[in-house]
PDB file of N, CA and C in Angstrom:
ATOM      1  N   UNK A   1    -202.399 -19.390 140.078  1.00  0.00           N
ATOM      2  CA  UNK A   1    -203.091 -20.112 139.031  1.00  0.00           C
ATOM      3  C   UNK A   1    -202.070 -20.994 138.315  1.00  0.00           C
ATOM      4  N   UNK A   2    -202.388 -22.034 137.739  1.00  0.00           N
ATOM      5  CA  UNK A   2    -201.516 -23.180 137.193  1.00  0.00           C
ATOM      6  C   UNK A   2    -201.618 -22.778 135.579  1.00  0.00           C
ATOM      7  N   UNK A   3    -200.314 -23.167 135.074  1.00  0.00           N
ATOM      8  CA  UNK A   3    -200.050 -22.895 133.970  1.00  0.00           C
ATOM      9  C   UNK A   3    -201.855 -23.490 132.916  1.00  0.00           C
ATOM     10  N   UNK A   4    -202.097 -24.790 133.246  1.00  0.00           N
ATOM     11  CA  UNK A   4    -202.786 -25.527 132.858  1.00  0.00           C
ATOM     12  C   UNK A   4    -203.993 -24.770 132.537  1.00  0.00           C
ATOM     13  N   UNK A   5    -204.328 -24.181 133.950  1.00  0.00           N
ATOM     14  CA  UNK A   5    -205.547 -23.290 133.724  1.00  0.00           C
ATOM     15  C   UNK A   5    -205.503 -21.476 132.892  1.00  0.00           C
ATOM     16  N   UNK A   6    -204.137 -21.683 133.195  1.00  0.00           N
ATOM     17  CA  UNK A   6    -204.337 -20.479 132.396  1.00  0.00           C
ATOM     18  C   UNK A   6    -204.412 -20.752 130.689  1.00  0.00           C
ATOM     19  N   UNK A   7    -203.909 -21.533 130.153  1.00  0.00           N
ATOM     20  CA  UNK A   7    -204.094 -21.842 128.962  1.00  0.00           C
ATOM     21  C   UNK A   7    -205.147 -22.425 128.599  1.00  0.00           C
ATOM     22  N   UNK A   8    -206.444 -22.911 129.485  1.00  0.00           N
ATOM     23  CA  UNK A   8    -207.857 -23.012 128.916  1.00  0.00           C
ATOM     24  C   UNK A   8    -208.434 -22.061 129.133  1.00  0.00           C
ATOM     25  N   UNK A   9    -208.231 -21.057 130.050  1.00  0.00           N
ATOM     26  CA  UNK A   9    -209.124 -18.992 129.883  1.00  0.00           C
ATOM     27  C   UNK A   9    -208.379 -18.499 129.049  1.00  0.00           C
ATOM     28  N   UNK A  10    -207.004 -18.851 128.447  1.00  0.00           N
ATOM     29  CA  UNK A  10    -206.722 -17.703 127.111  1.00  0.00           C
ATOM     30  C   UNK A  10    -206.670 -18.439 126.017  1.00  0.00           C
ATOM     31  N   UNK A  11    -207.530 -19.838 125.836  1.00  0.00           N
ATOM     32  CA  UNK A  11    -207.308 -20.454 124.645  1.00  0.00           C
ATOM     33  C   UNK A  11    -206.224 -20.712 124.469  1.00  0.00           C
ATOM     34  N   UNK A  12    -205.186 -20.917 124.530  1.00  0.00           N
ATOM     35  CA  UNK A  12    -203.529 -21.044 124.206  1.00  0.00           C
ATOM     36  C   UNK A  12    -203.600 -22.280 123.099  1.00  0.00           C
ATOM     37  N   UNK A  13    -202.696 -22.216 122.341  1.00  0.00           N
ATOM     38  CA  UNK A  13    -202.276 -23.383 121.643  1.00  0.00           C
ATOM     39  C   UNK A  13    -200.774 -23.554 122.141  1.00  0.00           C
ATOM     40  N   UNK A  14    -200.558 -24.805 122.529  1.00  0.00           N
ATOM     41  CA  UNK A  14    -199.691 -24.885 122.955  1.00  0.00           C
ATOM     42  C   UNK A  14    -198.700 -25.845 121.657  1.00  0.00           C
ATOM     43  N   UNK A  15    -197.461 -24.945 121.649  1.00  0.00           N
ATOM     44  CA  UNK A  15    -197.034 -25.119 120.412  1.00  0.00           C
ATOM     45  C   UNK A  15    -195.381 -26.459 120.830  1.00  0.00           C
ATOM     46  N   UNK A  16    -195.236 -26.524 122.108  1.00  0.00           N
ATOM     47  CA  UNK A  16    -194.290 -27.583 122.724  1.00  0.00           C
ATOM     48  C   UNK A  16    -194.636 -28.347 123.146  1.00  0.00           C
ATOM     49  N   UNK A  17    -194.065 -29.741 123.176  1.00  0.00           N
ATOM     50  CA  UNK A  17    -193.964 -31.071 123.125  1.00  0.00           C
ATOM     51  C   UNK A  17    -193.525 -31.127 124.738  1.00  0.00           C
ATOM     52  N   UNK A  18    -193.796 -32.327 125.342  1.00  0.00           N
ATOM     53  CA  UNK A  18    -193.397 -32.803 126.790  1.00  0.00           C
ATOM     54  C   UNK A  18    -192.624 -31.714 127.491  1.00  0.00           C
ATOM     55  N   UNK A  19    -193.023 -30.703 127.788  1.00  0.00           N
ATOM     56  CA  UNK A  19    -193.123 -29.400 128.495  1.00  0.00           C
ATOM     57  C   UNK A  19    -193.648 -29.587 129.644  1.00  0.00           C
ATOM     58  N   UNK A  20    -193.313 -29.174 131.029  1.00  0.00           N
ATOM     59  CA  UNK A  20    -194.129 -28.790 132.329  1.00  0.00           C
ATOM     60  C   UNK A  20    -195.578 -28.156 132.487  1.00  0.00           C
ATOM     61  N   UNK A  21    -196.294 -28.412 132.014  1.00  0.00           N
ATOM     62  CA  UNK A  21    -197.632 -27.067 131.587  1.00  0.00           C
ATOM     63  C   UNK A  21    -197.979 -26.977 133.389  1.00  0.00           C
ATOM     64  N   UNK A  22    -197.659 -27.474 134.220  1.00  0.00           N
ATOM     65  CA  UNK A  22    -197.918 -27.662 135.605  1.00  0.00           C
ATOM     66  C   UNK A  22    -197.786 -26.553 136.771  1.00  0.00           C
ATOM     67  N   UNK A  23    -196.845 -25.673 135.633  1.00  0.00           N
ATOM     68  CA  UNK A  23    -196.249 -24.331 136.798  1.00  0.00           C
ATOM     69  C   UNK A  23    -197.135 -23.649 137.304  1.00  0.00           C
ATOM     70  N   UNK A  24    -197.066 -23.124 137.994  1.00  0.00           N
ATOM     71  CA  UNK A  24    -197.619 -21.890 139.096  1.00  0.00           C
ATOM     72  C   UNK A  24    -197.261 -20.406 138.776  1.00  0.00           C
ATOM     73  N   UNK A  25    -198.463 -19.939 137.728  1.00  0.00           N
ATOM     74  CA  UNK A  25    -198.173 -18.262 137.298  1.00  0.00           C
ATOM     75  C   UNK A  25    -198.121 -17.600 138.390  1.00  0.00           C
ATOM     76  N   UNK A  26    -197.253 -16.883 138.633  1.00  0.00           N
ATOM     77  CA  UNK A  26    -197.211 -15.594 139.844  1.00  0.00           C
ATOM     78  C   UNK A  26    -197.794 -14.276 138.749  1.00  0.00           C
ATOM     79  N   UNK A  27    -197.676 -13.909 137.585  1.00  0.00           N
ATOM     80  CA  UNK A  27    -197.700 -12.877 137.211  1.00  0.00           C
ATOM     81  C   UNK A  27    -197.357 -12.713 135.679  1.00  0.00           C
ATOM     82  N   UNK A  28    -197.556 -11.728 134.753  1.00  0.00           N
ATOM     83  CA  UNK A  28    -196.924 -11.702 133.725  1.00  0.00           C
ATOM     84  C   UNK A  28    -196.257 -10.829 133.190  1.00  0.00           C
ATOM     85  N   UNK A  29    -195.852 -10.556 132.321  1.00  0.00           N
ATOM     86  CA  UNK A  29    -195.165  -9.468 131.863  1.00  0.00           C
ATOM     87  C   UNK A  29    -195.202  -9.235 130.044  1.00  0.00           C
ATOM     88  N   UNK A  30    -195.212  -8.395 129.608  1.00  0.00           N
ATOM     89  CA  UNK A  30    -195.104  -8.081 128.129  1.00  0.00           C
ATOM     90  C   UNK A  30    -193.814  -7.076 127.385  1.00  0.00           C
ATOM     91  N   UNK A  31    -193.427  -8.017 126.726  1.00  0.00           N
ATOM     92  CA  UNK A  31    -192.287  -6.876 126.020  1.00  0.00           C
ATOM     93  C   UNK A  31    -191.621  -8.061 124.739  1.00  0.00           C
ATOM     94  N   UNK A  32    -191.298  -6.528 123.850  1.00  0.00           N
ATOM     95  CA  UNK A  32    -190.165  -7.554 122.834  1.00  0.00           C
ATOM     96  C   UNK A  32    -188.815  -7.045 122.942  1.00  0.00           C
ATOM     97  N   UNK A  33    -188.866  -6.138 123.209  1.00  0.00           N
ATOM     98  CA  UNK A  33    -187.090  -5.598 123.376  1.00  0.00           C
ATOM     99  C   UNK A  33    -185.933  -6.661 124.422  1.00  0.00           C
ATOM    100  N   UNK A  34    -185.537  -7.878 123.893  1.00  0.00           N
ATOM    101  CA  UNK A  34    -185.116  -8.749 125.539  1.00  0.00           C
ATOM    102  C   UNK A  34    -184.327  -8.002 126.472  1.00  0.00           C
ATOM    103  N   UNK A  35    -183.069  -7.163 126.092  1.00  0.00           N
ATOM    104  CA  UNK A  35    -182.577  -6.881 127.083  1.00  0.00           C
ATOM    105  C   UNK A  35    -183.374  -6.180 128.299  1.00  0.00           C
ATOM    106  N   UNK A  36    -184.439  -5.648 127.683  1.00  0.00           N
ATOM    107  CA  UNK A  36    -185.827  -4.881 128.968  1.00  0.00           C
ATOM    108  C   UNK A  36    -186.478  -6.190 129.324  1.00  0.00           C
ATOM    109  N   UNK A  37    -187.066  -7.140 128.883  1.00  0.00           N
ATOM    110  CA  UNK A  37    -187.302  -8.155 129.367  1.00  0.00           C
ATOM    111  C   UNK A  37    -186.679  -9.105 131.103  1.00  0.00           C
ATOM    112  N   UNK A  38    -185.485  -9.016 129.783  1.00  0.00           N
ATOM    113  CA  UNK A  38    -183.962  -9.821 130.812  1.00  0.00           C
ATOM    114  C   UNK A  38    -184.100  -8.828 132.458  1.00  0.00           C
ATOM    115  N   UNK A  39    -184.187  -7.276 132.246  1.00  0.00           N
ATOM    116  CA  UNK A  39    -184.170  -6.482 133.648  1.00  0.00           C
ATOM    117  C   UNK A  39    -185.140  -6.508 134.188  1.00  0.00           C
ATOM    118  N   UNK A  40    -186.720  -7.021 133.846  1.00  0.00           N
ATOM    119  CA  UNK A  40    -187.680  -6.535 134.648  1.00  0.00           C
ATOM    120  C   UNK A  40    -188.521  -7.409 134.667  1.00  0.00           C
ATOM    121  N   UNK A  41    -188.894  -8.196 133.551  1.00  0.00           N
ATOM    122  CA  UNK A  41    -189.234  -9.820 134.308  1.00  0.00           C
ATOM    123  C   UNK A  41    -188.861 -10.453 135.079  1.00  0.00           C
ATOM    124  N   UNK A  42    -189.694 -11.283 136.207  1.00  0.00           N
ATOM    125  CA  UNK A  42    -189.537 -11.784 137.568  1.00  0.00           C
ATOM    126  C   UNK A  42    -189.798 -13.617 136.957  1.00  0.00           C
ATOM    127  N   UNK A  43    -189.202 -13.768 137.500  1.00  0.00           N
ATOM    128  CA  UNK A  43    -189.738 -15.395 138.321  1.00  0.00           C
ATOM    129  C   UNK A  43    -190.760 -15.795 138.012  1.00  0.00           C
ATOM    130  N   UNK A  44    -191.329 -16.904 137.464  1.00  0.00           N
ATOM    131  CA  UNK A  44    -192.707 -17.691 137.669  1.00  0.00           C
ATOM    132  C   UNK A  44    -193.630 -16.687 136.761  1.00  0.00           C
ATOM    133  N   UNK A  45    -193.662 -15.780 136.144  1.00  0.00           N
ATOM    134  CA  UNK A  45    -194.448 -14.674 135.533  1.00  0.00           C
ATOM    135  C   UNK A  45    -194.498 -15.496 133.997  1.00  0.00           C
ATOM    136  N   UNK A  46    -195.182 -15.056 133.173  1.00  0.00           N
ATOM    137  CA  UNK A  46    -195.572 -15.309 132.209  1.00  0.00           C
ATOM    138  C   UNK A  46    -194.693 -14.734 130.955  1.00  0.00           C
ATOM    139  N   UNK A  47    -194.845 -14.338 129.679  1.00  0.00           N
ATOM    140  CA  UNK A  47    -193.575 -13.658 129.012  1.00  0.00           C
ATOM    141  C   UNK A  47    -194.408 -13.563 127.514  1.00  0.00           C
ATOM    142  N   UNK A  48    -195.166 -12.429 127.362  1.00  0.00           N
ATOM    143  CA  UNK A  48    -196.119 -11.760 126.193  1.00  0.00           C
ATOM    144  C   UNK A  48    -195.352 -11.364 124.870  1.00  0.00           C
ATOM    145  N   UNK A  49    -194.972 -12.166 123.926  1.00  0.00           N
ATOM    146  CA  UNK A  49    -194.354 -11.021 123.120  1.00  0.00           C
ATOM    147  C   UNK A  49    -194.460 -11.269 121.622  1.00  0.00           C
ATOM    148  N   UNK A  50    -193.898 -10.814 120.706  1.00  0.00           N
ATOM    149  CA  UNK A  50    -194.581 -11.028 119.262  1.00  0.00           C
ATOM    150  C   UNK A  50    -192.621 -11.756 118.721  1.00  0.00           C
ATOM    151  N   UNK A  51    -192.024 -11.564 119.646  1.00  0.00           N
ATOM    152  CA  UNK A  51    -190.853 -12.358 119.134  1.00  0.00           C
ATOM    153  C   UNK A  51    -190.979 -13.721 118.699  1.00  0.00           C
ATOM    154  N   UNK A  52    -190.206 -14.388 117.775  1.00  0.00           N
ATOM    155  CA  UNK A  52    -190.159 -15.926 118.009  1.00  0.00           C
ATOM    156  C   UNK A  52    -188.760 -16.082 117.340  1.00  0.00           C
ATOM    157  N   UNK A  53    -187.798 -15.833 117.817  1.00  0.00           N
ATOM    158  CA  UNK A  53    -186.626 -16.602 117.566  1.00  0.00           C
ATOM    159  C   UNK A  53    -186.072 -17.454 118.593  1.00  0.00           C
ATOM    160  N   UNK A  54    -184.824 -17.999 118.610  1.00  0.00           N
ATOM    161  CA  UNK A  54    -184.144 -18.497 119.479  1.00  0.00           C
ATOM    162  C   UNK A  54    -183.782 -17.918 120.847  1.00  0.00           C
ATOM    163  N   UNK A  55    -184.175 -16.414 120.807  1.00  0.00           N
ATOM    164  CA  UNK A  55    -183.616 -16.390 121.784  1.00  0.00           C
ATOM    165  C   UNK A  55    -184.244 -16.041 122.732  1.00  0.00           C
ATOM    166  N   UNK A  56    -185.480 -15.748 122.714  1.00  0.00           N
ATOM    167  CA  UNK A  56    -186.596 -15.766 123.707  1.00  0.00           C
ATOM    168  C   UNK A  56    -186.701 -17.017 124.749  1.00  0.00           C
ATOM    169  N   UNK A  57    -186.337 -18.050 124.064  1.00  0.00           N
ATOM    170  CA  UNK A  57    -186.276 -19.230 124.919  1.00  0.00           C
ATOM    171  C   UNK A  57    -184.656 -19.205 126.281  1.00  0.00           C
ATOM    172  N   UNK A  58    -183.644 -18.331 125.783  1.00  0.00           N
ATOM    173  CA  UNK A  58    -182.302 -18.129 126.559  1.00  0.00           C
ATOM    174  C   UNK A  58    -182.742 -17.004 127.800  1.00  0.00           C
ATOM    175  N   UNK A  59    -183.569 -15.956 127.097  1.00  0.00           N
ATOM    176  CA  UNK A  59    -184.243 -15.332 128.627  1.00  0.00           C
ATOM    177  C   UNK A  59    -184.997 -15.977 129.070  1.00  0.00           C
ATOM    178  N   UNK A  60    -185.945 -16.525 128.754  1.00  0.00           N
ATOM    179  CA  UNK A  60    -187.170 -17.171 129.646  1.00  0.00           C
ATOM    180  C   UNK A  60    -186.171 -18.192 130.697  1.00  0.00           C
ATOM    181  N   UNK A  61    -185.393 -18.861 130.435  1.00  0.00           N
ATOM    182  CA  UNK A  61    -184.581 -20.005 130.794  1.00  0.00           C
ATOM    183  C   UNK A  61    -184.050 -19.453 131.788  1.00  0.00           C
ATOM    184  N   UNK A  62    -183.040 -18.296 131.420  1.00  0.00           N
ATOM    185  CA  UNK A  62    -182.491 -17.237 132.702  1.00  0.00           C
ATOM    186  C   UNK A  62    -183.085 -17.233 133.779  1.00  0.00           C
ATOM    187  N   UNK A  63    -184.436 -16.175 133.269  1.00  0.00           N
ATOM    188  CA  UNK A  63    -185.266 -15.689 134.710  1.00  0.00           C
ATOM    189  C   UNK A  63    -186.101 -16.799 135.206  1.00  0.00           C
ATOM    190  N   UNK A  64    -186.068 -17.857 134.203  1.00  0.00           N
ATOM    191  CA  UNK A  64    -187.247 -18.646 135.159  1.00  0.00           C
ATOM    192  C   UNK A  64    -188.531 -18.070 134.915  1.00  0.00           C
ATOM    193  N   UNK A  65    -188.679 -17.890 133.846  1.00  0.00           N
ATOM    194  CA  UNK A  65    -190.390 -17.560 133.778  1.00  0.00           C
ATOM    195  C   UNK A  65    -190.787 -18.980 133.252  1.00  0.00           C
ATOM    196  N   UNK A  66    -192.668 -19.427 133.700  1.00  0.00           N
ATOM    197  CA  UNK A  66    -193.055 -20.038 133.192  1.00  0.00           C
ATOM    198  C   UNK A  66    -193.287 -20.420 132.211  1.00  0.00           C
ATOM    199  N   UNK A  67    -193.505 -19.560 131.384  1.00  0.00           N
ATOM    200  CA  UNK A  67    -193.755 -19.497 130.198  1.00  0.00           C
ATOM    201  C   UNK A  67    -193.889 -18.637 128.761  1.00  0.00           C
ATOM    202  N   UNK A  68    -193.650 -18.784 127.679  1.00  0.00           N
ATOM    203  CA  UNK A  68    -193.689 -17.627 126.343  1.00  0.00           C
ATOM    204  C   UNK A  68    -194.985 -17.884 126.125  1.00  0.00           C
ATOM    205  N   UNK A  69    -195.728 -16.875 125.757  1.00  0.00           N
ATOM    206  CA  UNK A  69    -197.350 -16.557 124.415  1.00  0.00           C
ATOM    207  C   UNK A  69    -196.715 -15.443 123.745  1.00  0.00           C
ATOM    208  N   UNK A  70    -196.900 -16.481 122.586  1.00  0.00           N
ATOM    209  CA  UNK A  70    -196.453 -15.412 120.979  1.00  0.00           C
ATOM    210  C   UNK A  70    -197.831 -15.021 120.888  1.00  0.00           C
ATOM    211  N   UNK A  71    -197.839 -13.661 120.768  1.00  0.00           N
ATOM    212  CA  UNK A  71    -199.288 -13.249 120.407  1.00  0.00           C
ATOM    213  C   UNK A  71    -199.479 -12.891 118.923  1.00  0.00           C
ATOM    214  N   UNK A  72    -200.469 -12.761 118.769  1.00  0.00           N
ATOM    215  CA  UNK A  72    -200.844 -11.861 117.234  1.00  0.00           C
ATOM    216  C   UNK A  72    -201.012 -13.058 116.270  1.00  0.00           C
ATOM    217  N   UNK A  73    -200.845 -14.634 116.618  1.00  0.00           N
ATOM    218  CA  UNK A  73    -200.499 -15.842 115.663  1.00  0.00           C
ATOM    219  C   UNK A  73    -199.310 -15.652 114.968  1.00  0.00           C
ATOM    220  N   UNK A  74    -198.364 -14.499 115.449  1.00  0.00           N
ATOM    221  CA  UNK A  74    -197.141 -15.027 115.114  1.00  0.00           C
ATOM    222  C   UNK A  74    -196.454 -16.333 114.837  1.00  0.00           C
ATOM    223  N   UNK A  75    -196.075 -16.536 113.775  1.00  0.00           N
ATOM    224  CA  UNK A  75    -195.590 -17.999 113.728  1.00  0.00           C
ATOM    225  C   UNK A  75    -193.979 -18.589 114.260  1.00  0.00           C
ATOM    226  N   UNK A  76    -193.520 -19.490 115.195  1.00  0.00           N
ATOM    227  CA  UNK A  76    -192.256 -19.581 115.519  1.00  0.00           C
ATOM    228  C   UNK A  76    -191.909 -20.419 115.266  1.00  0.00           C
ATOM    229  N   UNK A  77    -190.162 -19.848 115.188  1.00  0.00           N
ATOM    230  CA  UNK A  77    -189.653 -20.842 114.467  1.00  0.00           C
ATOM    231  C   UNK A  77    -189.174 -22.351 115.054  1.00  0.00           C
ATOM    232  N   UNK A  78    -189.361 -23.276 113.824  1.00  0.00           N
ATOM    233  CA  UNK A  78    -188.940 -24.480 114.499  1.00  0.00           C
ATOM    234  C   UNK A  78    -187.788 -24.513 115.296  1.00  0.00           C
ATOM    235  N   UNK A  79    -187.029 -24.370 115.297  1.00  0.00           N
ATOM    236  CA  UNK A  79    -185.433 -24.483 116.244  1.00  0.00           C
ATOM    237  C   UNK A  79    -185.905 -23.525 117.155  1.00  0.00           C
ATOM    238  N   UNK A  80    -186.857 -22.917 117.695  1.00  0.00           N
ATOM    239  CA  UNK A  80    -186.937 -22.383 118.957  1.00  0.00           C
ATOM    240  C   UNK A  80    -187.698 -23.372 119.642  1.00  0.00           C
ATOM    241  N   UNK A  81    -188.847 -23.791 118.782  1.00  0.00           N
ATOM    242  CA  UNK A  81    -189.626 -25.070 119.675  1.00  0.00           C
ATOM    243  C   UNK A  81    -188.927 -26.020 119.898  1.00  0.00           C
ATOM    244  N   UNK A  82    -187.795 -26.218 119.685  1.00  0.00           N
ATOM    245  CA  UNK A  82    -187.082 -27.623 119.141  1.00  0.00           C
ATOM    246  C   UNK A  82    -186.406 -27.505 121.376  1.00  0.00           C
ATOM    247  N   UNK A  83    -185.386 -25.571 120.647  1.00  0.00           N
ATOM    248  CA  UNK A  83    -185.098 -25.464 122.044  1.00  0.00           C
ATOM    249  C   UNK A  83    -185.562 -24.908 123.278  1.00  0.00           C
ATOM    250  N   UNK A  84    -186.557 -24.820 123.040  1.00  0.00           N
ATOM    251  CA  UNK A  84    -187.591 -24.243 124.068  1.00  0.00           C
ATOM    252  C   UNK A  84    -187.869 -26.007 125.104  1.00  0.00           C
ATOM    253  N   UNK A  85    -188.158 -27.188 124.163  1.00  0.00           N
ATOM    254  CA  UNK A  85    -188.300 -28.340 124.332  1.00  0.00           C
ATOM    255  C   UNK A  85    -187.287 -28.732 125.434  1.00  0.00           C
ATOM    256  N   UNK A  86    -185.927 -28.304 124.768  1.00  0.00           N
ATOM    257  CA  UNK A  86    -184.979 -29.236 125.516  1.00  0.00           C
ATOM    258  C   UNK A  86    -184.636 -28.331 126.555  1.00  0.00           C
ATOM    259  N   UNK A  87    -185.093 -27.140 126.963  1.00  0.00           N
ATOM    260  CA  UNK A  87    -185.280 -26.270 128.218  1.00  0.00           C
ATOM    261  C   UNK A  87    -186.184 -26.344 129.242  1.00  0.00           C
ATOM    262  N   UNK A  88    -187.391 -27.080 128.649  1.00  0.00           N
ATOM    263  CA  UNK A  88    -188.576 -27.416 129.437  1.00  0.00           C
ATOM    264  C   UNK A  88    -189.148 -25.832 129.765  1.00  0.00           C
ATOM    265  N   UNK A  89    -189.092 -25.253 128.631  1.00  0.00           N
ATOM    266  CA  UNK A  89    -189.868 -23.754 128.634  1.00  0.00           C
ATOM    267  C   UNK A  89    -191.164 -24.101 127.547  1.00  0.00           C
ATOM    268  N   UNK A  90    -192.177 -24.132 128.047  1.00  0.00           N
ATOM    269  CA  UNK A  90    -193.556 -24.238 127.548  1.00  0.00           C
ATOM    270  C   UNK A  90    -193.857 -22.823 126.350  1.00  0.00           C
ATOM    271  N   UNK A  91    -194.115 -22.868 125.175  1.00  0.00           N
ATOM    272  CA  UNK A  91    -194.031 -21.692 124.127  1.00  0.00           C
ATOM    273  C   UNK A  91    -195.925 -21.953 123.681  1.00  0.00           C
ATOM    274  N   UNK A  92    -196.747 -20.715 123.882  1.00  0.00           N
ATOM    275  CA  UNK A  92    -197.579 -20.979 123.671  1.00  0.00           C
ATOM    276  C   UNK A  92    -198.341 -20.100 122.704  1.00  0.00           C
ATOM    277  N   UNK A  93    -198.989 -19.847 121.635  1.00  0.00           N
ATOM    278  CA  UNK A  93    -199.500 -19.093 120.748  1.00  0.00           C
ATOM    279  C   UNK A  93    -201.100 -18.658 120.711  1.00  0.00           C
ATOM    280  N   UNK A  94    -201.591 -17.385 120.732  1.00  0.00           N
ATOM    281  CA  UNK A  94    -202.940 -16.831 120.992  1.00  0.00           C
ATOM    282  C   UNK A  94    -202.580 -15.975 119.562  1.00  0.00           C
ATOM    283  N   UNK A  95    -203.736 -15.799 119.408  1.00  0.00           N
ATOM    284  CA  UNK A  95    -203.858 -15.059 117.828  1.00  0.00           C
ATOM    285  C   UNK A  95    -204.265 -13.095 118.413  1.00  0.00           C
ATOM    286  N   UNK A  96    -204.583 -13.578 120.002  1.00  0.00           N
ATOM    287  CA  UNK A  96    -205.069 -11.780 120.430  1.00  0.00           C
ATOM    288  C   UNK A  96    -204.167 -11.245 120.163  1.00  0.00           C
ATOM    289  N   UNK A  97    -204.234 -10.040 120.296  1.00  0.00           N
ATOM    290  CA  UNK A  97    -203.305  -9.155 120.408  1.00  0.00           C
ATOM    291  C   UNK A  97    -201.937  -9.117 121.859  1.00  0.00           C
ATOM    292  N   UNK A  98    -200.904  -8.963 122.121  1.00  0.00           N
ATOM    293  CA  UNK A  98    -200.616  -8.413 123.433  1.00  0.00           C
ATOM    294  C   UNK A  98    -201.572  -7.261 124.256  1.00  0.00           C
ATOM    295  N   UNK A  99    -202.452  -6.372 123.875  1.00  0.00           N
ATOM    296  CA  UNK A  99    -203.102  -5.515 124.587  1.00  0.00           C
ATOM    297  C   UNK A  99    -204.035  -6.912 125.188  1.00  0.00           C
ATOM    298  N   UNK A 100    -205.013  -7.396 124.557  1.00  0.00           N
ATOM    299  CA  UNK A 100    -205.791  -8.632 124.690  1.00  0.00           C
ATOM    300  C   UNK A 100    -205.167  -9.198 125.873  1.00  0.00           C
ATOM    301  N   UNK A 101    -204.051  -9.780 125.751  1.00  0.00           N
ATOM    302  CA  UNK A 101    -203.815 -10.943 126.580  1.00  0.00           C
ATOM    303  C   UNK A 101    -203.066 -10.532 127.773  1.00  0.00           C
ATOM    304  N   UNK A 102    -202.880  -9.534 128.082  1.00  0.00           N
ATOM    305  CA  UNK A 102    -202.571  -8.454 128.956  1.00  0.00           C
ATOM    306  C   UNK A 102    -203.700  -7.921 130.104  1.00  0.00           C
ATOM    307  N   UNK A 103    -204.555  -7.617 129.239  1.00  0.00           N
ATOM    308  CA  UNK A 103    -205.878  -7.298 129.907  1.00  0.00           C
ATOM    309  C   UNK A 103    -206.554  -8.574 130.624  1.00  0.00           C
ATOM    310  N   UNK A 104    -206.352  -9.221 129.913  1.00  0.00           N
ATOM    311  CA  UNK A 104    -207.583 -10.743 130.500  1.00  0.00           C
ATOM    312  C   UNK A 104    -206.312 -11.269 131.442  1.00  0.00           C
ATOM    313  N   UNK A 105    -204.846 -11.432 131.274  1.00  0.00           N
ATOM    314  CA  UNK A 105    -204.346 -12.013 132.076  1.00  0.00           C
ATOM    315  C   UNK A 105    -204.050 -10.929 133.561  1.00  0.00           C
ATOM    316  N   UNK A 106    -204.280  -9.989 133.495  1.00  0.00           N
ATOM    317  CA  UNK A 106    -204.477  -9.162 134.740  1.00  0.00           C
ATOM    318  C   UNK A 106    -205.717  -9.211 135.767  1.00  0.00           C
ATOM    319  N   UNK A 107    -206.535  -9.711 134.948  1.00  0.00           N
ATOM    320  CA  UNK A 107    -208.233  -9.394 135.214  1.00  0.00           C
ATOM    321  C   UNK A 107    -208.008 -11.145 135.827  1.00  0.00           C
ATOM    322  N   UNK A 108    -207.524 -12.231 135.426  1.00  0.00           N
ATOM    323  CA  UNK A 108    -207.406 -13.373 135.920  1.00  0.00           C
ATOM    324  C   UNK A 108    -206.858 -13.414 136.997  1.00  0.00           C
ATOM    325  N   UNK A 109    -205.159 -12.980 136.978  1.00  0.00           N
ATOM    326  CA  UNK A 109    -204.455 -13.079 138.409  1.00  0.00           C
ATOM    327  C   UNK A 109    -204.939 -11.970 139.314  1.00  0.00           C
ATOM    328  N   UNK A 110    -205.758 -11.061 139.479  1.00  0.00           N
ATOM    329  CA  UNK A 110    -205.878 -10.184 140.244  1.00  0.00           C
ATOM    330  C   UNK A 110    -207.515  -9.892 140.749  1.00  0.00           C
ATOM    331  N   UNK A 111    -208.324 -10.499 140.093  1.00  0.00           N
ATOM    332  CA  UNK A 111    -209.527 -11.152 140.387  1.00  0.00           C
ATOM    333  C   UNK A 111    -210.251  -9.767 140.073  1.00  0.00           C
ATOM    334  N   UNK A 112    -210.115  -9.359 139.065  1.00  0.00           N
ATOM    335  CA  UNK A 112    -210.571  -7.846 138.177  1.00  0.00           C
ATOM    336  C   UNK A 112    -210.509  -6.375 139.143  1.00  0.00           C
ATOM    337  N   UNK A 113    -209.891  -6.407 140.002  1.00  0.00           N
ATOM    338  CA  UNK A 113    -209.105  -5.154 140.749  1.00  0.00           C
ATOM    339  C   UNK A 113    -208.382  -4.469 140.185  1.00  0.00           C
ATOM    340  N   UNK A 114    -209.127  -3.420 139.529  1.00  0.00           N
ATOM    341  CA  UNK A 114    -208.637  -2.242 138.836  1.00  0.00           C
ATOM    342  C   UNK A 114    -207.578  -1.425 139.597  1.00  0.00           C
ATOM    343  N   UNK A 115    -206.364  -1.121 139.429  1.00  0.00           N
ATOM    344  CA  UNK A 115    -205.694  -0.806 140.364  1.00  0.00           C
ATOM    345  C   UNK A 115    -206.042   1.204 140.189  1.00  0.00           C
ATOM    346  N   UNK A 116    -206.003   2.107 141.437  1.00  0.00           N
ATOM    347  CA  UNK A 116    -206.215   3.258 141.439  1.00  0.00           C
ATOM    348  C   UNK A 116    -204.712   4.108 140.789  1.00  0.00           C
TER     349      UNK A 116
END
């Protein structure tokens, strides 16, 4: 699924300027602790978390994830959008919860296959 489309099924506000919105989600992941982030987020995956400082944008950049959703309407800070911008890491804001956007983004990439 393309970044594009995933941000019109989760409502996203997209909170960055001339950003890639074009990527190709493989998957997502949720966490705020980064160094657990940094070990177990993959590639192309998505990146759920209630953080918004600067440095969410230095892991995402690392692993190559598509993209941040601050959930909860967390508000972030300007100098992360500023460098999220000049990373070409797309930062996007939903007011759900992480349980919320977890659930619907599983039920999207996996075509509602409850796993046993």
């Amino acid at each position: 699924m393309k970044l594009t489309e995933l941000i019109e099924k989760l409502n996203l506000k997209i909170l960055t300027q001339g950003v890639n919105l074009e990527k190709k989600v493989e998957g997502g992941y949720a966490g705020d602790l980064l160094s657990w982030v940094m070990a177990h987020a993959k590639e192309n995956q998505v990146w759920i978390t209630i953080q918004s400082h600067q440095n969410i944008v230095a892991v995402a950049s690392l692993l190559g994830l598509c993209a941040i959703i601050v959930a909860e309407g967390v508000e972030v800070e300007e100098n992360t959008l500023k460098k999220a911008e000049e990373e070409n890491i797309p930062i996007l804001s939903s007011e759900k919860s992480t349980f919320e956007l977890c659930g619907i983004l599983y039920n999207l990439l996996n075509g509602s296959k409850i796993p046993c």
